[in-house]
N, C-alpha and C. Protein backbone atom coordinates (compact mmCIF):
# COMPACT_ATOMS: atom_id res chain seq x y z
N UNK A 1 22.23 4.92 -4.71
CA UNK A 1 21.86 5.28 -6.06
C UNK A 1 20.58 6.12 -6.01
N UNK A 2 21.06 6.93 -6.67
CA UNK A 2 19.28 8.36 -6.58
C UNK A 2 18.43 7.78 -8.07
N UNK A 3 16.92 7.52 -7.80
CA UNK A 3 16.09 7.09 -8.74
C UNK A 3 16.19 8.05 -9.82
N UNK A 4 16.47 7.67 -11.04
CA UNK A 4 16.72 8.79 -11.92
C UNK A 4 15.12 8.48 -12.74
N UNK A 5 14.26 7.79 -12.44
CA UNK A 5 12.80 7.66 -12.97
C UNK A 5 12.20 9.34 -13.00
N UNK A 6 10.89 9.06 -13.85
CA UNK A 6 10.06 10.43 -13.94
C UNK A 6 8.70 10.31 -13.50
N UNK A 7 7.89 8.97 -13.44
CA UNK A 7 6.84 8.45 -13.38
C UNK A 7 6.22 7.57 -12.10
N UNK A 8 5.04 8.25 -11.62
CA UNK A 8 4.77 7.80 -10.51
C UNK A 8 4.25 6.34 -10.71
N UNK A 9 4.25 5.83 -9.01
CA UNK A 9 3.54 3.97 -9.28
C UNK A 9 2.97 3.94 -8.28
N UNK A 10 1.24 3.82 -7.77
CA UNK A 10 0.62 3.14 -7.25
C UNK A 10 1.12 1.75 -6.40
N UNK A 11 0.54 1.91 -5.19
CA UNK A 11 1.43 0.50 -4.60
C UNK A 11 -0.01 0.34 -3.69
N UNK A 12 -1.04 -1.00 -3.76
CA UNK A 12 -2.38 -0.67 -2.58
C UNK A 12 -1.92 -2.15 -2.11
N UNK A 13 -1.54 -1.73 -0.72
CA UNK A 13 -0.98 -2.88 0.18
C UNK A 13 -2.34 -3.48 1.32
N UNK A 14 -2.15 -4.70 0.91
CA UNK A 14 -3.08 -5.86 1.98
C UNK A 14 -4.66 -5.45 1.82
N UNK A 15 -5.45 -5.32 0.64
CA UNK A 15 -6.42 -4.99 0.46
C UNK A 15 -7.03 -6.55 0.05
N UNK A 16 -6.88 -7.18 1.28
CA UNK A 16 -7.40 -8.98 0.95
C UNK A 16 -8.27 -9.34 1.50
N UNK A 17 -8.66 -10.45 1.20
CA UNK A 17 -10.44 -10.76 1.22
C UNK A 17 -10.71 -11.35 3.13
N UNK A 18 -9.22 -12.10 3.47
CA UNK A 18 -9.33 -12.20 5.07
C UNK A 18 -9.95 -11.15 5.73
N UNK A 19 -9.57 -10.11 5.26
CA UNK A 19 -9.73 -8.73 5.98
C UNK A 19 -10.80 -7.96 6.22
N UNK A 20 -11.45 -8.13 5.20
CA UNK A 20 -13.32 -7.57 4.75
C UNK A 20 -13.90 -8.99 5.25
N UNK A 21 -13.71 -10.07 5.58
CA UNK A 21 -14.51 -11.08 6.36
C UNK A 21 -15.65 -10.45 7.62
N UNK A 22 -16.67 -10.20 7.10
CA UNK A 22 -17.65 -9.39 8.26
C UNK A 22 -17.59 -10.45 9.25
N UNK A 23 -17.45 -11.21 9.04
CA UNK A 23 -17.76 -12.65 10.60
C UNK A 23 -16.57 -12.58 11.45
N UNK A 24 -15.60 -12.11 10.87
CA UNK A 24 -14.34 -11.98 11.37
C UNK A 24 -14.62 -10.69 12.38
N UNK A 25 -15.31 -10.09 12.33
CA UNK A 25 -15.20 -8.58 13.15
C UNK A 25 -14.24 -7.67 13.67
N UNK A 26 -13.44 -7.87 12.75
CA UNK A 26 -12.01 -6.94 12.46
C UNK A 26 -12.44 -6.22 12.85
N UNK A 27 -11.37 -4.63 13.97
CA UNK A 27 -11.48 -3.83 14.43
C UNK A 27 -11.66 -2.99 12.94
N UNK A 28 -10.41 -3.31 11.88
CA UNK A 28 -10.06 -2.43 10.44
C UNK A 28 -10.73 -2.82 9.97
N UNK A 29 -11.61 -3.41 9.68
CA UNK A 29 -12.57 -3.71 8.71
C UNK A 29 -13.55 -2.43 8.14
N UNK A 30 -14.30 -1.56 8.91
CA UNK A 30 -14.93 -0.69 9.10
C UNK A 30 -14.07 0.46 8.20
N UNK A 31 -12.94 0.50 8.08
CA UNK A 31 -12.12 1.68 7.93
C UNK A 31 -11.77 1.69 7.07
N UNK A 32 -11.11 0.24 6.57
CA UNK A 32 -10.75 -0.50 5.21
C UNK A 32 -11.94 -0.42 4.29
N UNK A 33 -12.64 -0.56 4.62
CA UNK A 33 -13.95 -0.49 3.63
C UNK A 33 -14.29 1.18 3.03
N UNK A 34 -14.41 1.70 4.13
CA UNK A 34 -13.99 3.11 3.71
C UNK A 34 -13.26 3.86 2.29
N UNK A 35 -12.02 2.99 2.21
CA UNK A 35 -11.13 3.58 1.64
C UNK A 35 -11.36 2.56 -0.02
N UNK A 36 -12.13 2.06 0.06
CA UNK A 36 -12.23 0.90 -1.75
C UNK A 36 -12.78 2.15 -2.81
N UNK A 37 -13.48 3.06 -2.18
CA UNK A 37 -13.98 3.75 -3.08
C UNK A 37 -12.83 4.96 -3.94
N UNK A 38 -12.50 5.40 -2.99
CA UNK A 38 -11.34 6.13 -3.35
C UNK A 38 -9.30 5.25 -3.82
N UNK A 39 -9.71 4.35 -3.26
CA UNK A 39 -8.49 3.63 -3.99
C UNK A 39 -8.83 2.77 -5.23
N UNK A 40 -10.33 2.97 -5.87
CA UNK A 40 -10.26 2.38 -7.26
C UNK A 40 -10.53 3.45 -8.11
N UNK A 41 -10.59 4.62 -7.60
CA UNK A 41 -10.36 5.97 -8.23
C UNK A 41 -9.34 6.08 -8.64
N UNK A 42 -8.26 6.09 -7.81
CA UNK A 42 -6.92 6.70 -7.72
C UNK A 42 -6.03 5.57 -8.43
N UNK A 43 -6.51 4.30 -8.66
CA UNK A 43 -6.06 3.18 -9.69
C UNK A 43 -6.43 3.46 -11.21
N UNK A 44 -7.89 3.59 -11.50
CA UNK A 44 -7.96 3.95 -12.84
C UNK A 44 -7.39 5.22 -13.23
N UNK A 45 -6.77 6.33 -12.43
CA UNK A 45 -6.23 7.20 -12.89
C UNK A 45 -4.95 6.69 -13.43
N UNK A 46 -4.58 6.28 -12.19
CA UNK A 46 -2.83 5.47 -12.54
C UNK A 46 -2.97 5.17 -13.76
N UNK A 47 -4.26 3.76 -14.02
CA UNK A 47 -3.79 2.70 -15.29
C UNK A 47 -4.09 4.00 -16.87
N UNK A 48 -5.32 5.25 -16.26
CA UNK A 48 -5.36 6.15 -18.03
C UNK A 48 -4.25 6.62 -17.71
N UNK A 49 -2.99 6.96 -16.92
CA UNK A 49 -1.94 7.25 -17.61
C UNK A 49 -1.06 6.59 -17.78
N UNK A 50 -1.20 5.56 -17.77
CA UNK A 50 0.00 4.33 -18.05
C UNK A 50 1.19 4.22 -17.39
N UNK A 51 0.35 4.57 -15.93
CA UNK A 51 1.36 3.95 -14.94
C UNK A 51 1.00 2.86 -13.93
N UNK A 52 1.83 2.85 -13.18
CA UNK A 52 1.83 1.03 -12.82
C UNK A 52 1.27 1.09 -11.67
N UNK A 53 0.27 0.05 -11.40
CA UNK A 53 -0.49 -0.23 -10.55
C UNK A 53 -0.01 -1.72 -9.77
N UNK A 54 -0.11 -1.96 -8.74
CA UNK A 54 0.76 -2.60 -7.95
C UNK A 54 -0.07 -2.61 -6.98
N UNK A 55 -0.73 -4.88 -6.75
CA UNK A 55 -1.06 -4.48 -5.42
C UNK A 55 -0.05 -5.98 -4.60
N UNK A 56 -0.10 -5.28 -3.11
CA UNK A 56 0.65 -6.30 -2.73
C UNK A 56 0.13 -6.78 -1.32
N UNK A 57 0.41 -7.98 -1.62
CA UNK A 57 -0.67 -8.43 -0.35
C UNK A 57 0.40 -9.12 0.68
N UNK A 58 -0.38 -9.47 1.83
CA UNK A 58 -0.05 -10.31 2.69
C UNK A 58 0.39 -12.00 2.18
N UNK A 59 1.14 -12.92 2.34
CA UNK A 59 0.79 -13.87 1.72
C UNK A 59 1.67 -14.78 2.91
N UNK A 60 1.66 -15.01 3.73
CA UNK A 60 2.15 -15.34 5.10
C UNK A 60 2.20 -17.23 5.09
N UNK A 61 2.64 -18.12 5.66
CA UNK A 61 2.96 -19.59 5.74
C UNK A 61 1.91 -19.74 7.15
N UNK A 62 1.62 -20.85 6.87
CA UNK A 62 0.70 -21.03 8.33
C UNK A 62 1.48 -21.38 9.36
N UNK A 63 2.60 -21.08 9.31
CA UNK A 63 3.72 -21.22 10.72
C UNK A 63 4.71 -20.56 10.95
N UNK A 64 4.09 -19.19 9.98
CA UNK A 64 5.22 -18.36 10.38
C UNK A 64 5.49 -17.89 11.66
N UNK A 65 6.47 -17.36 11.62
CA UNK A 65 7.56 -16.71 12.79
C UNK A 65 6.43 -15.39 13.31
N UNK A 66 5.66 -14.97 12.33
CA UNK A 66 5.13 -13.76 12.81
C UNK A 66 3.45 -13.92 13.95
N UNK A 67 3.07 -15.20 13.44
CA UNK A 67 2.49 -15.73 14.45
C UNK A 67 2.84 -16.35 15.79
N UNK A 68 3.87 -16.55 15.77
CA UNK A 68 4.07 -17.04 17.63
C UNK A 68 4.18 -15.60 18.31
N UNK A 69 3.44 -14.36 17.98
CA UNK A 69 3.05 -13.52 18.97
C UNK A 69 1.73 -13.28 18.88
N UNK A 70 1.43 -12.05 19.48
CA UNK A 70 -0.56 -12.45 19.32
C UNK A 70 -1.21 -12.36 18.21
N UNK A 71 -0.38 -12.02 17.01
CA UNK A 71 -1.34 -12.07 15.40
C UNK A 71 -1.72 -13.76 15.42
N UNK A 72 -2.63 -13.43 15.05
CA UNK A 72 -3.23 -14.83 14.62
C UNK A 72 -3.03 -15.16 13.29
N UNK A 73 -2.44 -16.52 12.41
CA UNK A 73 -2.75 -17.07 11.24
C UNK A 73 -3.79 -16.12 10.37
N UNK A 74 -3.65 -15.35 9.01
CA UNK A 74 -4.36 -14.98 8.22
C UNK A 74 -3.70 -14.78 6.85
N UNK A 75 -4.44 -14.15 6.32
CA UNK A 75 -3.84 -13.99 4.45
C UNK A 75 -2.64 -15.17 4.23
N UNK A 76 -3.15 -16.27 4.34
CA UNK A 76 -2.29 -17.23 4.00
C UNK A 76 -1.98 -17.69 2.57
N UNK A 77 -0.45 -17.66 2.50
CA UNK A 77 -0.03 -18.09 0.89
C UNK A 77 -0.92 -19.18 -0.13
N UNK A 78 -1.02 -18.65 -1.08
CA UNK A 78 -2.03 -19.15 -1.19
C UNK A 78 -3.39 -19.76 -1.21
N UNK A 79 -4.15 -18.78 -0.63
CA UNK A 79 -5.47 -19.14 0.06
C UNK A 79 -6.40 -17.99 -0.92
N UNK A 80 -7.71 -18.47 -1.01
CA UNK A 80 -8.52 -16.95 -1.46
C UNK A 80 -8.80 -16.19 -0.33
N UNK A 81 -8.12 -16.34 1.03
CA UNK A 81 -8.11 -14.90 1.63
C UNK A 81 -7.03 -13.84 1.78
N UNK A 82 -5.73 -14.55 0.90
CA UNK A 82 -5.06 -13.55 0.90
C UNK A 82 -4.88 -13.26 -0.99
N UNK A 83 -5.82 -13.19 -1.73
CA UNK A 83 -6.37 -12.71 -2.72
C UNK A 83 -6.83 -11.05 -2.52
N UNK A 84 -6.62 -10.21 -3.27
CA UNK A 84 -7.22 -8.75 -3.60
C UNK A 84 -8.87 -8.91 -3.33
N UNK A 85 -9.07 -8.15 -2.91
CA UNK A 85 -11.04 -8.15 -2.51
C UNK A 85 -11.17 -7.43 -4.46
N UNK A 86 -12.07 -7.95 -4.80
CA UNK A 86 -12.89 -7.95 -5.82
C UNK A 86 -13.30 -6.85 -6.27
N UNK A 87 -13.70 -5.58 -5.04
CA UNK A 87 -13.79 -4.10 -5.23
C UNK A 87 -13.27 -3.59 -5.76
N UNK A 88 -11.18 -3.98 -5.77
CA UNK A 88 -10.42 -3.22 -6.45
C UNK A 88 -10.62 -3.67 -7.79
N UNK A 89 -10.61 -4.31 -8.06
CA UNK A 89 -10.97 -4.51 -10.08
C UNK A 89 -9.33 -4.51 -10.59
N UNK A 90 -8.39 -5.57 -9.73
CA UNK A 90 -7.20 -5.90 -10.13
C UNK A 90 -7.30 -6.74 -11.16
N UNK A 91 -6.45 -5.63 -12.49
CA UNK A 91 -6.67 -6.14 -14.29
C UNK A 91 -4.89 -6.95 -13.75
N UNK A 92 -5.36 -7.80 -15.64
CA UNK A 92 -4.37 -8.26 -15.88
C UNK A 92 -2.69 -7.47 -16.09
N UNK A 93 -2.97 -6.57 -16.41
CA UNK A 93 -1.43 -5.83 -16.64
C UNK A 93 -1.43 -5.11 -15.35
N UNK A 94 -1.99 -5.25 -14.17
CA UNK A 94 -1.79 -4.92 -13.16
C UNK A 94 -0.48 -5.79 -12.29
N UNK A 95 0.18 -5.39 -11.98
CA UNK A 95 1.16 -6.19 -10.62
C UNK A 95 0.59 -6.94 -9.85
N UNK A 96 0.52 -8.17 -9.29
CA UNK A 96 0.25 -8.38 -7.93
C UNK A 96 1.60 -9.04 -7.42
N UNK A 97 1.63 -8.63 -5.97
CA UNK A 97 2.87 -9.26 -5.43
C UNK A 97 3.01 -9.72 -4.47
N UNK A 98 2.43 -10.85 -3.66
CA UNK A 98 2.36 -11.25 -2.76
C UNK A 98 3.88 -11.06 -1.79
N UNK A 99 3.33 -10.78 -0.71
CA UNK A 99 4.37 -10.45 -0.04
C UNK A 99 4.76 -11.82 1.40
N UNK A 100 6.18 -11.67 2.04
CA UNK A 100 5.93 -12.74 2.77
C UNK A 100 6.28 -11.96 4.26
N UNK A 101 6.46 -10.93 4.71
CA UNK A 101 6.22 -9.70 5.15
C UNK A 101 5.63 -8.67 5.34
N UNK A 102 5.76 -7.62 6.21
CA UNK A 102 5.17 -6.85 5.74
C UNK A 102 4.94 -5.35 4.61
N UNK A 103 6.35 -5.10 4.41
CA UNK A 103 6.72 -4.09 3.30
C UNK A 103 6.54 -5.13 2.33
N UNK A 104 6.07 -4.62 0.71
CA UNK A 104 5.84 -4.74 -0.41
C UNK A 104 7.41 -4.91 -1.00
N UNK A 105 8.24 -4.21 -0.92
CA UNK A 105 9.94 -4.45 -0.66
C UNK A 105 10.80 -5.27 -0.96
N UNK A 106 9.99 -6.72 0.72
CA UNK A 106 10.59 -7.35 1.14
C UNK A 106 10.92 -8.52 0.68
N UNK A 107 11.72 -9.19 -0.38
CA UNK A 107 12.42 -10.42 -0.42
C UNK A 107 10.68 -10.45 -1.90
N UNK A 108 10.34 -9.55 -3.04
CA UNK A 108 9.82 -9.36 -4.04
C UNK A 108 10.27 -8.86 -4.86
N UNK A 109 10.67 -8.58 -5.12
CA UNK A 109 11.54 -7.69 -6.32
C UNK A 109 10.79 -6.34 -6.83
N UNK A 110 10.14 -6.04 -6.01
CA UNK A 110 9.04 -4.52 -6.74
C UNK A 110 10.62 -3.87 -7.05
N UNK A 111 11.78 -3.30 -5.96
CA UNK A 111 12.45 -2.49 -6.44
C UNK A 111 12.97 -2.95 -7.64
N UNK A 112 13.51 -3.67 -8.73
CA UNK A 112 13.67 -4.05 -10.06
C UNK A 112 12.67 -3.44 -10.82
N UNK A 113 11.51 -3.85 -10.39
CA UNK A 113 10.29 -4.01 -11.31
C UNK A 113 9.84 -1.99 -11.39
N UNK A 114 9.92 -1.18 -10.49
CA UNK A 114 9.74 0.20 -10.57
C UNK A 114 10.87 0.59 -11.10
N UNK A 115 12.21 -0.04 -11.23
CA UNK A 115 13.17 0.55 -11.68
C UNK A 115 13.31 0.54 -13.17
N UNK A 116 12.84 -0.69 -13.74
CA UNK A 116 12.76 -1.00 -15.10
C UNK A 116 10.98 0.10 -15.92
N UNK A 117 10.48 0.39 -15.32
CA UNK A 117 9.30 0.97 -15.47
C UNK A 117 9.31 2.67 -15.56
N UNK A 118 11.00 2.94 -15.01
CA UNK A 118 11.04 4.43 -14.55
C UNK A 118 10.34 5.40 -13.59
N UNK A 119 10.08 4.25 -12.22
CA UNK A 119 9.30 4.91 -11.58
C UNK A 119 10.60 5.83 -10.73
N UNK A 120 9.82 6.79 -10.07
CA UNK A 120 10.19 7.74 -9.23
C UNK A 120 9.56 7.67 -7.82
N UNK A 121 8.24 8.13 -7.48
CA UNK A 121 7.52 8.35 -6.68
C UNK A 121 6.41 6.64 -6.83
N UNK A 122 6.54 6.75 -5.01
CA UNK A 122 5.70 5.64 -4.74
C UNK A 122 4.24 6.12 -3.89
N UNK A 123 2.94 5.75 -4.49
CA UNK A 123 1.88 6.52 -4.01
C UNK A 123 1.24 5.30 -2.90
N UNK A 124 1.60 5.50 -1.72
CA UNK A 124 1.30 4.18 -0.64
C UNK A 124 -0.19 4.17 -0.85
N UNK A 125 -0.80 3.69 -0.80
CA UNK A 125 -2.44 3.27 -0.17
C UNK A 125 -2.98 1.54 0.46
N UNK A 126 -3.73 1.73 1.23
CA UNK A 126 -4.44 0.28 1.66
C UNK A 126 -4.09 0.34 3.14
N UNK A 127 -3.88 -0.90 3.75
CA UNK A 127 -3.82 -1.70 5.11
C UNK A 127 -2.60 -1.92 5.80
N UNK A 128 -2.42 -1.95 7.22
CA UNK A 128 -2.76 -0.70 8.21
C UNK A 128 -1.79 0.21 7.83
N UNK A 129 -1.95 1.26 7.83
CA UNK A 129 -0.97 2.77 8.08
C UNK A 129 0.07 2.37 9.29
N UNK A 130 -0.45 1.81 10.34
CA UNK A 130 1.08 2.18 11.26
C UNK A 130 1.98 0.94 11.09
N UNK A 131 1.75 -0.12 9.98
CA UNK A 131 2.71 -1.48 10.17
C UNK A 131 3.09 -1.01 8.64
N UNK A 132 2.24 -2.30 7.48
CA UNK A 132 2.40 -3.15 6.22
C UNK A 132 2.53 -1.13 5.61
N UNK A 133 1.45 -0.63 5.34
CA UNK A 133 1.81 1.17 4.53
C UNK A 133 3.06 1.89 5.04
N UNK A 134 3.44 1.67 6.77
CA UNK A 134 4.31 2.28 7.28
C UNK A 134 5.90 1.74 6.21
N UNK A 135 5.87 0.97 6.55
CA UNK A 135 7.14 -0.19 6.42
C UNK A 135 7.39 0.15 4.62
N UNK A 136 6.32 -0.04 3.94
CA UNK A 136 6.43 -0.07 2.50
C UNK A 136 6.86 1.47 2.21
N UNK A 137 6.46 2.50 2.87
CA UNK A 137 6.89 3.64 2.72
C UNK A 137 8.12 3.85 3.07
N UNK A 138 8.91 3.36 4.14
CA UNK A 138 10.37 3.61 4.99
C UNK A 138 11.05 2.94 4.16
N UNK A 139 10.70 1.59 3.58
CA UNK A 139 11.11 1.05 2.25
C UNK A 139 11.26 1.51 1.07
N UNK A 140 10.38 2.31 1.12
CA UNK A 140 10.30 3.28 -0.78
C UNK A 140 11.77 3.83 -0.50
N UNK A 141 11.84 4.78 0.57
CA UNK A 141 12.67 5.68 0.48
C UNK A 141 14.29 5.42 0.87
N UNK A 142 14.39 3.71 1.91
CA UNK A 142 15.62 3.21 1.76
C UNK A 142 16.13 2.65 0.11
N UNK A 143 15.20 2.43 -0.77
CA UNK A 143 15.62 2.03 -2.07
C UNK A 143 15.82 3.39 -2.89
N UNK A 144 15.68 4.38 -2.40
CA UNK A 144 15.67 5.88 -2.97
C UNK A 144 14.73 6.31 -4.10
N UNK A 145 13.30 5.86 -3.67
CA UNK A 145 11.84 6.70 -4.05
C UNK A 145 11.41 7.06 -3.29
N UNK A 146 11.21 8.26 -3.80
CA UNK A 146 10.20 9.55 -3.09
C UNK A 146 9.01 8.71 -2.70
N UNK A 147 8.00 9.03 -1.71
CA UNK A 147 7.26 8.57 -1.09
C UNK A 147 6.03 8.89 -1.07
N UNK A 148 4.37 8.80 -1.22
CA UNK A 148 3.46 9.63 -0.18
C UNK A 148 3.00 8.63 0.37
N UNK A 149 2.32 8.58 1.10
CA UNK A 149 1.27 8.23 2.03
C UNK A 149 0.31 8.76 1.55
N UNK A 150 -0.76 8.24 0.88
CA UNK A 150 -1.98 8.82 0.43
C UNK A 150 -2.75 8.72 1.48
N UNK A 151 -3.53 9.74 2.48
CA UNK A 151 -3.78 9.76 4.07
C UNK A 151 -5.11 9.09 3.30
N UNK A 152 -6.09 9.61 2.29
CA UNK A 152 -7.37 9.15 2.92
C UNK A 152 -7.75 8.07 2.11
N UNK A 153 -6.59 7.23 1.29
CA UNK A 153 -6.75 6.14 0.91
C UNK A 153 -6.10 5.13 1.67
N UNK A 154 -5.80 5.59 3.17
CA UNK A 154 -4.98 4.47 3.82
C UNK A 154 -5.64 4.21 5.03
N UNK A 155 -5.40 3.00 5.86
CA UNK A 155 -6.62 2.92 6.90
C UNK A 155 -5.35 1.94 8.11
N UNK A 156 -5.99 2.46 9.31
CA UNK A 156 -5.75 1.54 10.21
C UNK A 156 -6.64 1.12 11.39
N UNK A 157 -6.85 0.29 12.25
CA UNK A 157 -7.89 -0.41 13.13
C UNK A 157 -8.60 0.94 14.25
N UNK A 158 -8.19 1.80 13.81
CA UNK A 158 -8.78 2.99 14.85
C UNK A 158 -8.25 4.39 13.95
N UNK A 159 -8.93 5.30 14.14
CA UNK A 159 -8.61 6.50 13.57
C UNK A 159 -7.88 7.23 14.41
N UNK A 160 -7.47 7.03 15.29
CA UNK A 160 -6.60 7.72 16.38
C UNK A 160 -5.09 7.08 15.91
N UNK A 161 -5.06 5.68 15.62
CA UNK A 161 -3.46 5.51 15.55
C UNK A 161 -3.18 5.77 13.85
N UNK A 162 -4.15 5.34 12.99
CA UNK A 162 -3.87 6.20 12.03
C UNK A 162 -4.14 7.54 11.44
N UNK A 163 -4.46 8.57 12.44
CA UNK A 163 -4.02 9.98 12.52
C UNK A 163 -2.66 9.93 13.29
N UNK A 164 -2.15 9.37 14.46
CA UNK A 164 -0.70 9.79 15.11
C UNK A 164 -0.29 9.15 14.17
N UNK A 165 -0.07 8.34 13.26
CA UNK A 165 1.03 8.10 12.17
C UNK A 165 1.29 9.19 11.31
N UNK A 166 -0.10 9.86 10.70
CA UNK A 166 0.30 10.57 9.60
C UNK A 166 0.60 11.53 10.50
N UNK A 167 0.36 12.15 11.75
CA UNK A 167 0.86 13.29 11.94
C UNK A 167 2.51 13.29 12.35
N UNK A 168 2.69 11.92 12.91
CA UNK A 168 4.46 11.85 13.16
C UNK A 168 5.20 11.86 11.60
N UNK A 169 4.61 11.48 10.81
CA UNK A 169 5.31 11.59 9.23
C UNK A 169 5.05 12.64 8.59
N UNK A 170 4.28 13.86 8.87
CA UNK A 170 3.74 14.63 7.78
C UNK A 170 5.12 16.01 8.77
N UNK A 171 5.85 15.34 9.76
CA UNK A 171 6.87 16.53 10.32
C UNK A 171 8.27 16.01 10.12
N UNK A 172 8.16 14.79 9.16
CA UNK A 172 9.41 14.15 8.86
C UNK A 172 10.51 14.85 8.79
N UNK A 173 11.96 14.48 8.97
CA UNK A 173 12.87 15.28 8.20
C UNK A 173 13.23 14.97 7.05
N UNK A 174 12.58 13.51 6.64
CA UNK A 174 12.53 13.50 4.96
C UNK A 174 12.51 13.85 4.27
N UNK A 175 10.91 15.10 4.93
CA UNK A 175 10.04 15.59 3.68
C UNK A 175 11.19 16.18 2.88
N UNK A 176 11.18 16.48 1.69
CA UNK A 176 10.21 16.52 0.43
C UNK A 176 9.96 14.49 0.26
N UNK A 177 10.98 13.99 0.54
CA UNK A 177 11.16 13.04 -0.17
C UNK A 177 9.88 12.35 0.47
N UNK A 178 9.88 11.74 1.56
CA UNK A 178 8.95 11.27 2.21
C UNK A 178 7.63 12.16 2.72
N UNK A 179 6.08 12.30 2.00
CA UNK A 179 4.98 13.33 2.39
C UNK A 179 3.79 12.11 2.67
N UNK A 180 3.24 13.06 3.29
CA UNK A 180 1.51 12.74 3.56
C UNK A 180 0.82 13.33 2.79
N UNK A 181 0.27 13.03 2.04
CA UNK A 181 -1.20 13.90 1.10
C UNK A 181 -2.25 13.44 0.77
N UNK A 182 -3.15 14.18 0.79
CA UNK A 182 -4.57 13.35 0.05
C UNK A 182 -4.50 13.54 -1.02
N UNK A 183 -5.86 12.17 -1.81
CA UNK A 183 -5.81 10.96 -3.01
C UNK A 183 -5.45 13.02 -4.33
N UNK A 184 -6.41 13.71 -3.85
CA UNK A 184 -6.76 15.47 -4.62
C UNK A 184 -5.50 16.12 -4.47
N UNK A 185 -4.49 16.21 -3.65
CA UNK A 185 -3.46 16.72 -3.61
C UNK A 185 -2.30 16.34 -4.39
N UNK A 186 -2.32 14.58 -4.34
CA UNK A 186 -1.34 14.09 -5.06
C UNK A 186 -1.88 14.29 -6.52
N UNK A 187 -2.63 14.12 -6.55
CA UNK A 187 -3.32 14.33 -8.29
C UNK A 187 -2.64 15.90 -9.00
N UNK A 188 -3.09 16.66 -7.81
CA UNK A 188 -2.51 18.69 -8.49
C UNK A 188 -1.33 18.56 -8.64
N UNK A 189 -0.30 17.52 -7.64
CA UNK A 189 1.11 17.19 -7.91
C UNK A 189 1.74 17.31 -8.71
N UNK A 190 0.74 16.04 -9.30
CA UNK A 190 0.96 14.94 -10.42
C UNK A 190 0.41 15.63 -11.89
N UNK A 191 -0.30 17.01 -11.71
CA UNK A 191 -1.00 17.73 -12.61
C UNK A 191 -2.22 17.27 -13.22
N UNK A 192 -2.44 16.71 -12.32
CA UNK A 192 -3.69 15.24 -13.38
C UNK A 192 -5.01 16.11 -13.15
N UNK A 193 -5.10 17.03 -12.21
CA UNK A 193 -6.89 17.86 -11.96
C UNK A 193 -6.64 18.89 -13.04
């Protein structure tokens, strides 16, 4: 089925409070932090045009399947560390969607919820680019929405693997459907500058 929507939707994946833990000394931490300024930009734009803002987090069981390899236990269901960090200024008519995976996608119902909303285009941003942003994007476009990758609102544990991501996706054979752009590019898109 081809999205017959007109209206873009914000999606800021795993932007949770485990993650900004300075004691924790996350490699992404540094990078993630980076990107709060420009992804609560690119949210209040969303919400003055009355489109949908969507964040979706990690929300993992303390025995999941995804820990018996070397991830360690984090953003656990229900915990205030797998809560939105406070920076983003997640309102009430905002989405949140805890996820039990890593695509936004997965076993949540976002695809219903963009479909009933008339979305079209999904604007990725948040945590990491080569897994949870990767996955939610390959996801947009198996449910048949157009895609970006907002490059400099997205972060991963080194700037080297999240530059070889965007550069293996920005030569997609997707494109149009699936792009890389920055937070200023998608905006001229979107006509919003």
């Amino acid at each position: 089925m081809v999205t017959e929507g007109k209206d873009p939707a914000i999606l800021v994946i795993d932007m949770v409070k485990d993650y900004f833990q300075s004691q924790r000394e996350l490699a992404i931490t540094p990078f993630a932090r980076a990107i709060i300024g420009p992804i609560r930009e690119l949210t209040r734009i969303f919400r003055n045009n009355g489109w949908p803002v969507i964040f979706a987090t990690d929300a993992f069981k303390e025995n999941d399947f995804i820990f018996t390899g070397r991830m360690k236990p984090e953003s656990l269901e229900g915990t205030e560390g797998a809560e939105v960090i406070d920076e983003l200024d997640r309102r009430p008519e905002d989405l949140w969607v805890p996820k039990p995976r890593f695509s936004a996608f997965f076993q949540t119902g976002l695809e219903l919820y963009l479909r009933e909303r008339n979305v079209a285009l999904c604007a990725v941003t948040g945590i990491a680019t080569p897994v949870c942003v990767l996955t939610t994007a390959l996801d947009a476009i198996c449910y048949d929405f157009r895609c970006v990758i907002v490059s400099d609102c997205t972060a991963a544990a080194s700037m080297e693997a999240h530059n070889d991501i965007l550069r293996v996706y920005r030569k997609t054979a997707l494109f149009p459907l699936l792009k890389v752009c920055s937070a200023s590019e998608l905006l001229a898109e979107l006509e919003i500058l």
